[in-house]
Protein backbone atom coordinates (compact mmCIF):
# COMPACT_ATOMS: atom_id res chain seq x y z
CA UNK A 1 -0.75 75.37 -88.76
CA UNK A 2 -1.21 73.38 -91.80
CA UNK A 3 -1.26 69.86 -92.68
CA UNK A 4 0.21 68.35 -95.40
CA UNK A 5 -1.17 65.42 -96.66
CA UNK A 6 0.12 63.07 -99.27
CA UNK A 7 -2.47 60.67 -101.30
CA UNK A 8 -1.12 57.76 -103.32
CA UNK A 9 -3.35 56.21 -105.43
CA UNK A 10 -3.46 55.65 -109.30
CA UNK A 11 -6.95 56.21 -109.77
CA UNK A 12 -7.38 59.45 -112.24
CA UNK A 13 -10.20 61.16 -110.93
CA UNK A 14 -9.28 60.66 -107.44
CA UNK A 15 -7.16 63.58 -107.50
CA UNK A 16 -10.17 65.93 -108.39
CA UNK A 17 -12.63 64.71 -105.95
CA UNK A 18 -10.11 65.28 -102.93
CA UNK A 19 -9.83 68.91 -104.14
CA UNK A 20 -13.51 69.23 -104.22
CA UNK A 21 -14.47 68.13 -101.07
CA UNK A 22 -11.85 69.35 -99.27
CA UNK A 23 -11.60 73.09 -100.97
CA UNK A 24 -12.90 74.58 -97.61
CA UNK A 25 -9.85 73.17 -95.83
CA UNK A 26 -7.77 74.19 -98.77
CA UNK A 27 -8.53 77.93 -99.19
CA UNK A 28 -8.05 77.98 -94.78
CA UNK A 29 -5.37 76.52 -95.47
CA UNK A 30 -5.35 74.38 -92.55
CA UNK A 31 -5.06 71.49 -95.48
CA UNK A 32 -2.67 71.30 -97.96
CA UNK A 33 -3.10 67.82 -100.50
CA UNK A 34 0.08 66.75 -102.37
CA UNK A 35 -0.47 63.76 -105.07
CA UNK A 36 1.31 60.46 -106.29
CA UNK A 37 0.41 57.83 -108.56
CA UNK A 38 2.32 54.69 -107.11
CA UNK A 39 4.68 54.17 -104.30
CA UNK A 40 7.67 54.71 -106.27
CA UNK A 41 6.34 58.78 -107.57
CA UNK A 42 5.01 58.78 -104.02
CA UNK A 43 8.68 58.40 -102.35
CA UNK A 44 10.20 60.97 -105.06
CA UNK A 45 7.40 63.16 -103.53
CA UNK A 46 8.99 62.81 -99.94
CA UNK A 47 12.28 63.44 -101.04
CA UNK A 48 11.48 66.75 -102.65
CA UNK A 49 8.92 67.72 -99.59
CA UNK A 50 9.92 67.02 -95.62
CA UNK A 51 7.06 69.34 -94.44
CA UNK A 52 4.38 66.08 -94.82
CA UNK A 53 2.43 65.08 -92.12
CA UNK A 54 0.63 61.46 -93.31
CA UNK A 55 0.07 59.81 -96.26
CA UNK A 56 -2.94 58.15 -97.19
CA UNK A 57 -2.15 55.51 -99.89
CA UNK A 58 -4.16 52.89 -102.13
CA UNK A 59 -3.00 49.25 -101.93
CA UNK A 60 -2.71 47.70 -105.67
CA UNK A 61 -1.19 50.00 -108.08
CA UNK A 62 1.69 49.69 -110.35
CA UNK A 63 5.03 49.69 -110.26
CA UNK A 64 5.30 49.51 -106.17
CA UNK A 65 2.43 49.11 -103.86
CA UNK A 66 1.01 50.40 -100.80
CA UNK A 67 2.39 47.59 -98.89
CA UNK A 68 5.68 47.82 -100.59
CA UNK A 69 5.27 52.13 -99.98
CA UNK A 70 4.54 50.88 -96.15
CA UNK A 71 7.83 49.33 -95.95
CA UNK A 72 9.86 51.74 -97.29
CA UNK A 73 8.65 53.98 -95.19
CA UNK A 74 9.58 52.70 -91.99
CA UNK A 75 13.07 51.52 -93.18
CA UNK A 76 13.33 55.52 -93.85
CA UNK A 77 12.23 55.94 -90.22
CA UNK A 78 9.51 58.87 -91.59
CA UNK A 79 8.26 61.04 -88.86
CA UNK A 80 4.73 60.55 -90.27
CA UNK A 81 1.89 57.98 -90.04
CA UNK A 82 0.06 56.11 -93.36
CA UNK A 83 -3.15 55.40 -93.80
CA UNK A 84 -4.52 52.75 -96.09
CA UNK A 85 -7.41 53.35 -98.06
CA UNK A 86 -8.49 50.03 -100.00
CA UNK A 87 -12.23 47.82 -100.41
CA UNK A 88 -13.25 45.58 -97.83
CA UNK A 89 -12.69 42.77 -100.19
CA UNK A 90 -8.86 43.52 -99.54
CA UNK A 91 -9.49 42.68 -96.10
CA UNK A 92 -6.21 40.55 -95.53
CA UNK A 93 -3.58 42.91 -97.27
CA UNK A 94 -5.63 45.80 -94.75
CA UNK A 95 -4.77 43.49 -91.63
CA UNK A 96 -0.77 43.29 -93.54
CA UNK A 97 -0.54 46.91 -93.52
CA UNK A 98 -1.65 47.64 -90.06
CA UNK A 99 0.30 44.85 -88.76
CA UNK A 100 3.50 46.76 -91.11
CA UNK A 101 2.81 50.09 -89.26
CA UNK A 102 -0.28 51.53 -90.94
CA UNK A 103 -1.85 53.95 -88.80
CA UNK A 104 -5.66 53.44 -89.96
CA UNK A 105 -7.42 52.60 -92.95
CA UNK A 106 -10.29 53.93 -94.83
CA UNK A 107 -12.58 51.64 -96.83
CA UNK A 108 -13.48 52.24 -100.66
CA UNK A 109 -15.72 53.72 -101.62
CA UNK A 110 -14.65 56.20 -100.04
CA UNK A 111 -17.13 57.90 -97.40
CA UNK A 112 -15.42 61.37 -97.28
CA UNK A 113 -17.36 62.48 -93.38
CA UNK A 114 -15.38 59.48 -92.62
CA UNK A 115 -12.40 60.16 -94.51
CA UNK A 116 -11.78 63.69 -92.88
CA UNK A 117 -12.47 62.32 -89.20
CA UNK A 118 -9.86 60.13 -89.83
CA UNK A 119 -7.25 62.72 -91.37
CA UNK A 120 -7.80 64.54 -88.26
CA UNK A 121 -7.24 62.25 -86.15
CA UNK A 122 -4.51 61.25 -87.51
CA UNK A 123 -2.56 64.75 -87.93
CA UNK A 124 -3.42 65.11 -84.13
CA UNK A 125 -1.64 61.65 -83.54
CA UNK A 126 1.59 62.95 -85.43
CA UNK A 127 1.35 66.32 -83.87
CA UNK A 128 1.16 64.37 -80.39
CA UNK A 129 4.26 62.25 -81.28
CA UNK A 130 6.47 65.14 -82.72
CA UNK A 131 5.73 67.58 -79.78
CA UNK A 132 7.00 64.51 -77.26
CA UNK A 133 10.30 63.91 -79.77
CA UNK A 134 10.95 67.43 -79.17
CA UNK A 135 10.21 67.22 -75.50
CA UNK A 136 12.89 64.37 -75.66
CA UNK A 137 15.38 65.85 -77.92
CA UNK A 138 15.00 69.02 -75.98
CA UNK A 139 15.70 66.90 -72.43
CA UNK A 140 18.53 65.23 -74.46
CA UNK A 141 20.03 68.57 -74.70
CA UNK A 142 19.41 69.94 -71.90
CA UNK A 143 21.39 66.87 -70.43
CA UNK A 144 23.72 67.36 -72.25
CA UNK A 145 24.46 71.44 -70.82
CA UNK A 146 23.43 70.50 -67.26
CA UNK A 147 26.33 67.47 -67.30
CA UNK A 148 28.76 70.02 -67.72
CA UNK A 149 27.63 72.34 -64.08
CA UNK A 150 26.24 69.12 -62.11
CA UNK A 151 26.15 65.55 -60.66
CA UNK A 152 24.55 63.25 -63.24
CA UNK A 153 21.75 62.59 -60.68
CA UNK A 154 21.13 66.35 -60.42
CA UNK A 155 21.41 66.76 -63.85
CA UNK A 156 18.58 64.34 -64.62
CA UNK A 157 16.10 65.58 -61.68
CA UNK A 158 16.77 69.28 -63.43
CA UNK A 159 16.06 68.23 -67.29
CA UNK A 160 13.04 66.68 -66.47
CA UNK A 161 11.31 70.02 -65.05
CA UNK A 162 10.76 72.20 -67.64
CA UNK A 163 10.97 75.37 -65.21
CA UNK A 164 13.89 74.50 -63.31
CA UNK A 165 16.25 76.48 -64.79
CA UNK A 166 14.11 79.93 -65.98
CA UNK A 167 15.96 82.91 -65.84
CA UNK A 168 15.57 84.71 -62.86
CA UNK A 169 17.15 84.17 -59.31
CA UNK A 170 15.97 82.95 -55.85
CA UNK A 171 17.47 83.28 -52.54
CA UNK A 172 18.82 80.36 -50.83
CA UNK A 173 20.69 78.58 -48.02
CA UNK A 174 23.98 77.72 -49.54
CA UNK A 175 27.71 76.66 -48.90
CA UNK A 176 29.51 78.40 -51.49
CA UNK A 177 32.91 76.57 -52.29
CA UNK A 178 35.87 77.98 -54.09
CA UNK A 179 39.64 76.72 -55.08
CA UNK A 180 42.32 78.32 -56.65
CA UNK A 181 46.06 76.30 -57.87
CA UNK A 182 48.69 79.16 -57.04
CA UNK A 183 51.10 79.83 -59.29
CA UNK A 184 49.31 78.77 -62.39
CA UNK A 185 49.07 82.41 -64.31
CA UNK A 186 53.20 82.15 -63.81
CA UNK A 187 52.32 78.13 -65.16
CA UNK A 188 51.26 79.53 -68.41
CA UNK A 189 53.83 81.49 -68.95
CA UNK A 190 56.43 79.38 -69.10
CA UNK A 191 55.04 75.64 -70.15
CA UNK A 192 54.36 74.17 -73.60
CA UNK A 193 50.91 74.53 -74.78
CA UNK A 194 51.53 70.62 -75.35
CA UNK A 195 51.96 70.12 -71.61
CA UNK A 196 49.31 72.64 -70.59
CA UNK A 197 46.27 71.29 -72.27
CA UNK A 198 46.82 67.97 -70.81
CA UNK A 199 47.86 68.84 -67.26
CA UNK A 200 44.96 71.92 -67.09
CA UNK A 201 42.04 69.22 -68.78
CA UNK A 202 43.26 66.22 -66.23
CA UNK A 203 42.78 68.41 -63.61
CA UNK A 204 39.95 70.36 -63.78
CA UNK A 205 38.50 66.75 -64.69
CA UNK A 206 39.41 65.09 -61.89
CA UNK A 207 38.34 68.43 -59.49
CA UNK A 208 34.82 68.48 -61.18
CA UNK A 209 34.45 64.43 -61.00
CA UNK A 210 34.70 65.00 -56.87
CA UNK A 211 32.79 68.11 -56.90
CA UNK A 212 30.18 65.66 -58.93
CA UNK A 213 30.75 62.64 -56.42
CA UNK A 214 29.27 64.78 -53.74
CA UNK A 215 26.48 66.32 -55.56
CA UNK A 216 27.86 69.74 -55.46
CA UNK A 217 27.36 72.48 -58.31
CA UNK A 218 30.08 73.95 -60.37
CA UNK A 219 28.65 77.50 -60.82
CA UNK A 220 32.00 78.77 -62.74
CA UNK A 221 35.55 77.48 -64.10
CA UNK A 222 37.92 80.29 -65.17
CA UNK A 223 41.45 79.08 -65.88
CA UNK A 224 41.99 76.47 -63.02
CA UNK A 225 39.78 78.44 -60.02
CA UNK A 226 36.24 76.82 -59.08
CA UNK A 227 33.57 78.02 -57.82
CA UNK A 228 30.84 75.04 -56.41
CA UNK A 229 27.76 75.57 -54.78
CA UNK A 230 25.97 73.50 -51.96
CA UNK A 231 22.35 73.70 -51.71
CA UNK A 232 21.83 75.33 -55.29
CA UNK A 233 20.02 74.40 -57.65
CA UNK A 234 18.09 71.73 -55.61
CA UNK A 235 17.98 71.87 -51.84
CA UNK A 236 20.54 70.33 -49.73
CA UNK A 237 20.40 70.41 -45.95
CA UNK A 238 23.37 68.80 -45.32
CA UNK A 239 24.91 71.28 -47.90
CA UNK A 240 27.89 72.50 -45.27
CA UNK A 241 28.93 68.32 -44.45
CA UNK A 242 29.25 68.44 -48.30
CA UNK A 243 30.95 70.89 -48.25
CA UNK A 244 33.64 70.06 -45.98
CA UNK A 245 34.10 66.57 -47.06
CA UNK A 246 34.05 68.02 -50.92
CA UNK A 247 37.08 70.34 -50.11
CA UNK A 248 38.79 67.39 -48.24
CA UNK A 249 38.71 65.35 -51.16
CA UNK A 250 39.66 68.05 -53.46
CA UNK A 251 42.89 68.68 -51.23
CA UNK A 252 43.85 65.43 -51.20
CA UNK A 253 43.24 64.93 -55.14
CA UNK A 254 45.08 68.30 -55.38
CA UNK A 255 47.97 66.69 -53.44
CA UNK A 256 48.33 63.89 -55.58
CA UNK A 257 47.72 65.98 -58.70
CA UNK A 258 50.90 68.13 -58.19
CA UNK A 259 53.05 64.67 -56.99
CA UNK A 260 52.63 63.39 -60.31
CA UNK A 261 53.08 66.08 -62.21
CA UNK A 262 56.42 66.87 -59.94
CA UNK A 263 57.53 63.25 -60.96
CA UNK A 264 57.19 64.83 -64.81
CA UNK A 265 59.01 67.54 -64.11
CA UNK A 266 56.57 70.41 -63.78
CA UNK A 267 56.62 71.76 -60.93
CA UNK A 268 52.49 73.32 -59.65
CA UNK A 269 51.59 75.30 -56.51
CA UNK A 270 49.70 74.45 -53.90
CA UNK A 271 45.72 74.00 -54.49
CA UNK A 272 43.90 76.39 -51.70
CA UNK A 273 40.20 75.94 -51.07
CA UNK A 274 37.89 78.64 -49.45
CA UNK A 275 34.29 77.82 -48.41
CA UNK A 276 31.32 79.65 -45.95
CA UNK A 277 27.33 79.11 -45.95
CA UNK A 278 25.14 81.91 -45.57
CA UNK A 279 21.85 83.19 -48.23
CA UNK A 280 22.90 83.81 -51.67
CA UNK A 281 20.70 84.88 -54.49
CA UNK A 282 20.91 81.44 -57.05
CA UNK A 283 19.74 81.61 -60.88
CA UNK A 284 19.92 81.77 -63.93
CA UNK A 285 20.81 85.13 -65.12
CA UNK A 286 21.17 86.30 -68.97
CA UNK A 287 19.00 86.42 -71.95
CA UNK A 288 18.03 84.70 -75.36
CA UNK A 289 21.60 83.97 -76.38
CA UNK A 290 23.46 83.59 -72.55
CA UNK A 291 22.61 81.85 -70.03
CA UNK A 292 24.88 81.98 -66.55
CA UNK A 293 24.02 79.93 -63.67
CA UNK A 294 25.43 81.98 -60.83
CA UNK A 295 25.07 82.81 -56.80
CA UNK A 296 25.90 87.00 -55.80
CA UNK A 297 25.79 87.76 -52.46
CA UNK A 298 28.07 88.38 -48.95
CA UNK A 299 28.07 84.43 -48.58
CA UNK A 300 29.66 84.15 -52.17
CA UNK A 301 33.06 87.19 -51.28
CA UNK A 302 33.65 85.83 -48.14
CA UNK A 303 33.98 82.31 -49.40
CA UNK A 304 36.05 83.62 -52.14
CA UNK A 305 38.45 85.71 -49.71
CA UNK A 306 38.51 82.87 -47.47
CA UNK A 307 40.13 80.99 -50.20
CA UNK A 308 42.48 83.62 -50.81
CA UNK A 309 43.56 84.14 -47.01
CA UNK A 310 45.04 80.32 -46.95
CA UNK A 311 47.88 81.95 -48.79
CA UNK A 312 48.61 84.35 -45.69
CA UNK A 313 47.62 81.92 -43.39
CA UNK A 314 49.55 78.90 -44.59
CA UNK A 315 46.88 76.65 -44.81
CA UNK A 316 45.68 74.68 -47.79
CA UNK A 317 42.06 75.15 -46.34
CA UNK A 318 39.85 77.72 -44.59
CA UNK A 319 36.32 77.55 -43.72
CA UNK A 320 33.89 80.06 -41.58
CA UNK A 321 32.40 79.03 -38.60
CA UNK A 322 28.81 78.68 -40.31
CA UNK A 323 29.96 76.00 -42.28
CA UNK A 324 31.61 74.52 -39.90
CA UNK A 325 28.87 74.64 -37.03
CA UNK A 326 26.64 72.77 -39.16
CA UNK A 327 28.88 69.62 -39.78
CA UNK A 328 27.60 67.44 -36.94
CA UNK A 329 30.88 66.25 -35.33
CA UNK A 330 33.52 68.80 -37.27
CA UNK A 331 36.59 67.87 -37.08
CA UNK A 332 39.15 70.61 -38.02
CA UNK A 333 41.91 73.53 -36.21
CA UNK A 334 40.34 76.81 -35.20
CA UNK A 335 42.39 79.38 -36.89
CA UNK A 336 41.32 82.38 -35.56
CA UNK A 337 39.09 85.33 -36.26
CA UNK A 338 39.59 86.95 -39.29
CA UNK A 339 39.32 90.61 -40.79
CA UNK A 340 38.40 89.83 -44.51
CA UNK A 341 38.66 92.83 -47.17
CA UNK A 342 35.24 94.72 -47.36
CA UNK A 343 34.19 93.72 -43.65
CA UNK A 344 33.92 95.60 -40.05
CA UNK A 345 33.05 92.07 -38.17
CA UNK A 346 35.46 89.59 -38.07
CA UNK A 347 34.97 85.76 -39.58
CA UNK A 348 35.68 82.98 -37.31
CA UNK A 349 37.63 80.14 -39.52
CA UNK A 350 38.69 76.93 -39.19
CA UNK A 351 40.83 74.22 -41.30
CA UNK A 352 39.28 70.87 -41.37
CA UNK A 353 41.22 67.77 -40.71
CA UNK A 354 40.65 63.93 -41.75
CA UNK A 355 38.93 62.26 -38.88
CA UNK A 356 42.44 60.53 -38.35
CA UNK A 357 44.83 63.68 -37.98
CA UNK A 358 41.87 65.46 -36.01
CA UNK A 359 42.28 62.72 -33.23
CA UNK A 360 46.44 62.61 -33.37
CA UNK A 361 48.90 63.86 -30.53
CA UNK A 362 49.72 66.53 -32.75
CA UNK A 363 46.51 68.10 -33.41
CA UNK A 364 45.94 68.32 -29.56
CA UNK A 365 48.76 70.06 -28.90
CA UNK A 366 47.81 72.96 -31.57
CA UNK A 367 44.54 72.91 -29.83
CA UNK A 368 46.08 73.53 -26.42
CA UNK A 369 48.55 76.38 -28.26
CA UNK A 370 45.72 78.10 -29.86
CA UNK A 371 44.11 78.20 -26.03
CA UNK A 372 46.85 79.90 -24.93
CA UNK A 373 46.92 82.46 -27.46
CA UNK A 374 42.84 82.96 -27.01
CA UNK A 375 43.88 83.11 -23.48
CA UNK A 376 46.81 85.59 -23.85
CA UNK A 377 49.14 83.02 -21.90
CA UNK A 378 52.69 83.83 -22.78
CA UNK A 379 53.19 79.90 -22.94
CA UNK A 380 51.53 79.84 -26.26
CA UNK A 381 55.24 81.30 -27.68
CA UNK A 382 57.16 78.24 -26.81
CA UNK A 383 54.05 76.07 -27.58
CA UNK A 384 53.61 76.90 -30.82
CA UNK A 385 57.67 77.14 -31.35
CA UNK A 386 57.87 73.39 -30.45
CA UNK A 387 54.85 72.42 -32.67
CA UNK A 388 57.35 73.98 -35.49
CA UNK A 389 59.92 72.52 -34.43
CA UNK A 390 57.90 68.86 -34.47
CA UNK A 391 57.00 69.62 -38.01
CA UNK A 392 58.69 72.71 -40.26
CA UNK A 393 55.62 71.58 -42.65
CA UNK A 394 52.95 72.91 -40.28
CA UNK A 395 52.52 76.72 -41.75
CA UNK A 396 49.64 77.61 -39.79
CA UNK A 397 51.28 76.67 -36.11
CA UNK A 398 54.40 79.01 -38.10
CA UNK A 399 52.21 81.86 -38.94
CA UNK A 400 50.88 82.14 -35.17
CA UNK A 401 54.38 81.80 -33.97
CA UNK A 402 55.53 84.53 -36.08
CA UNK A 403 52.41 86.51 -34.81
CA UNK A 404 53.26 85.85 -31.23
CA UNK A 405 57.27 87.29 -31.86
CA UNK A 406 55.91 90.66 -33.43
CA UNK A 407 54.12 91.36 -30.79
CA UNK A 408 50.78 90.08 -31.26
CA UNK A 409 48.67 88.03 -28.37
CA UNK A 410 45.36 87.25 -29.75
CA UNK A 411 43.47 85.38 -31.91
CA UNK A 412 42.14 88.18 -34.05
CA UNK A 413 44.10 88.32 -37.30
CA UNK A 414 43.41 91.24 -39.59
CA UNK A 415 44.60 90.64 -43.07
């Protein structure tokens, strides 16, 4: 790498003796010596040349001096360091400069062993503080991607290790989250773009803020679906608690979401939320121009189809029994065992309840239904036909009942 090295100084043979004695430097070219006469040839210099890497400058010349030169420089905010080269007899204006900003100074005459240990050490100095701008500017930035997939906090902890995100994948204990709004391909149909780009940004906002809010990872976004991670990129233990409470607090954001927007007259389906733990392989998979932070694996389909079967099932949310066997205390309605595309053993699932619902009348009576039908007790008919009758709203206990009049009597539901 070379060095560039501006000298301002209006003495006329300076020029030549610089050449001399550095013309080993030179021909490497791991020196290269650019010249000015005064501060005000010297800044013309700059302009026409951003490659410089110091500038060693006289004190008294004409026209503007090195003091003058110093100032400009830092109201110009140069990415470079000065070094003044003046007689000991200029003693005071020396202490002025380095008290302006000067890097070092040289005394006149000049010694030129000590000249050169002092350009080195210097270029080292600048090479030192451009290689941590870029470090920052290069944090900055990476800041500035992460925000957009993670938690602020998680963001930070990531941009700060230079190897966090390296392509390449690892495999990991995970709860793997995903949510779909039904209805919304049919959305885009028929709305104004106006209305669309407002309604789709406030809400995949407002999803992503909670997703953030519980430190979870938002691996993809394609239209209005999610997909979140748990556990990924940074370890979580408690990734399935998150997990559940995450998709709680989307549903009820969800809920809110589409009241408002039925209040404007647009009318949006129902927000359904899958979610299961299990391994997944994690990374950061692409090349030089694409990066994709994804999770592949059985853990990832089932929590995907898991979203999907709330649309057979009635429910708003389904989760497996491995996320929800590692919520201490989980509060939520077995739903029964289920035959997901693409697998021979069936996935036990469950809809989780706020604490409050989990612990009303109405919840215990589904609970006592749903033993029946594990049981094969033909009482479960006529329970679950007066939980439907108690509330039309509850699709799940109407799904079972319908189950239970064609003929079914367990809870093994293949879909």
């Amino acid at each position: 790498m070379i060095s560039s090295i501006l000298v301002v100084d209006d003495e006329p043979d300076l020029e030549l003796l610089i050449v001399q004695k550095f013309r080993t430097q030179i021909r490497d070219g791991t020196m290269s010596f650019l010249f000015a006469r005064d501060g005000v040839e010297a800044l013309a210099v700059l302009a026409g040349n951003q490659d410089v890497d110091m500038v060693l400058s006289d004190i008294n010349m004409p026209r503007m001096d090195g003091l003058l030169l110093l100032a400009k420089l830092q109201e110009r905010d140069e990415n470079l360091c000065t070094v003044i080269v003046s007689a000991y007899s200029d003693m005071v204006n020396i202490r002025t400069a380095m008290n302006r900003g000067a890097y070092d100074f040289v005394t006149k005459p000049i010694d030129f062993a000590d000249l050169e240990a002092t350009i080195v050490k210097t270029i080292h100095h600048v090479e030192a503080m451009r290689e941590a701008q870029r470090r920052q500017a290069a944090a900055e930035q990476a800041r500035a991607s992460l925000s957009r997939y993670f938690s602020p906090n998680l963001a930070e902890r990531l941009a700060s290790s230079a190897d966090a995100l390296d392509l390449g994948g690892a495999r990991r204990e995970v709860a793997s989250l995903f949510t779909d709004l039904t209805g919304f391909t049919t959305l885009v149909e028929t709305i104004d773009p106006e209305v669309l780009g407002p309604l789709l940004n406030d809400y995949i906002v407002g999803m992503t803020d909670i997703v953030f809010a519980h430190d979870g990872t938002v691996a993809k976004i394609i239209g209005d679906a999610l997909h979140v991670l748990f556990g990924a990129p940074a370890d979580q233990p408690d990734h399935a608690s998150r997990a559940v409470a995450c998709s709680l607090a989307l549903d009820a954001f969800a809920r809110s979401f589409q009241e408002d927007w039925s209040r404007k007259g647009v009318a949006l389906g129902a927000t359904r939320i899958g979610a299961h733990a299990g391994t997944a392989v994690v990374g950061n998979f692409g090349g030089g121009r694409f990066f994709d932070y994804s999770a592949y694996g059985d853990t990832i389909n089932v929590a995907a189809r898991l979203q999907v079967a709330n649309k057979a099932l009635g429910t708003r949310i389904c989760v497996s029994s491995s996320v929800a066997e590692k919520v201490p205390h989980f509060c939520g309605r077995p739903v029964g065992n289920l035959f997901l595309r693409g697998r021979v053993e069936p996935i036990r699932a469950f809809e989780p309840l706020e604490a409050e619902k989990c612990a009303s009348a109405e919840t215990q009576a589904y609970m006592d239904a749903f033993e029946e039908l594990a049981a094969g007790d033909v009482r479960a008919v006529a329970s679950f036909a007066a939980l439907v009758v108690r509330n039309t709203e509850d699709r799940l206990a109407s799904f079972h009942l319908k189950r239970l009049l064609n003929g079914e009597s367990s809870t093994t539901i293949n879909l």
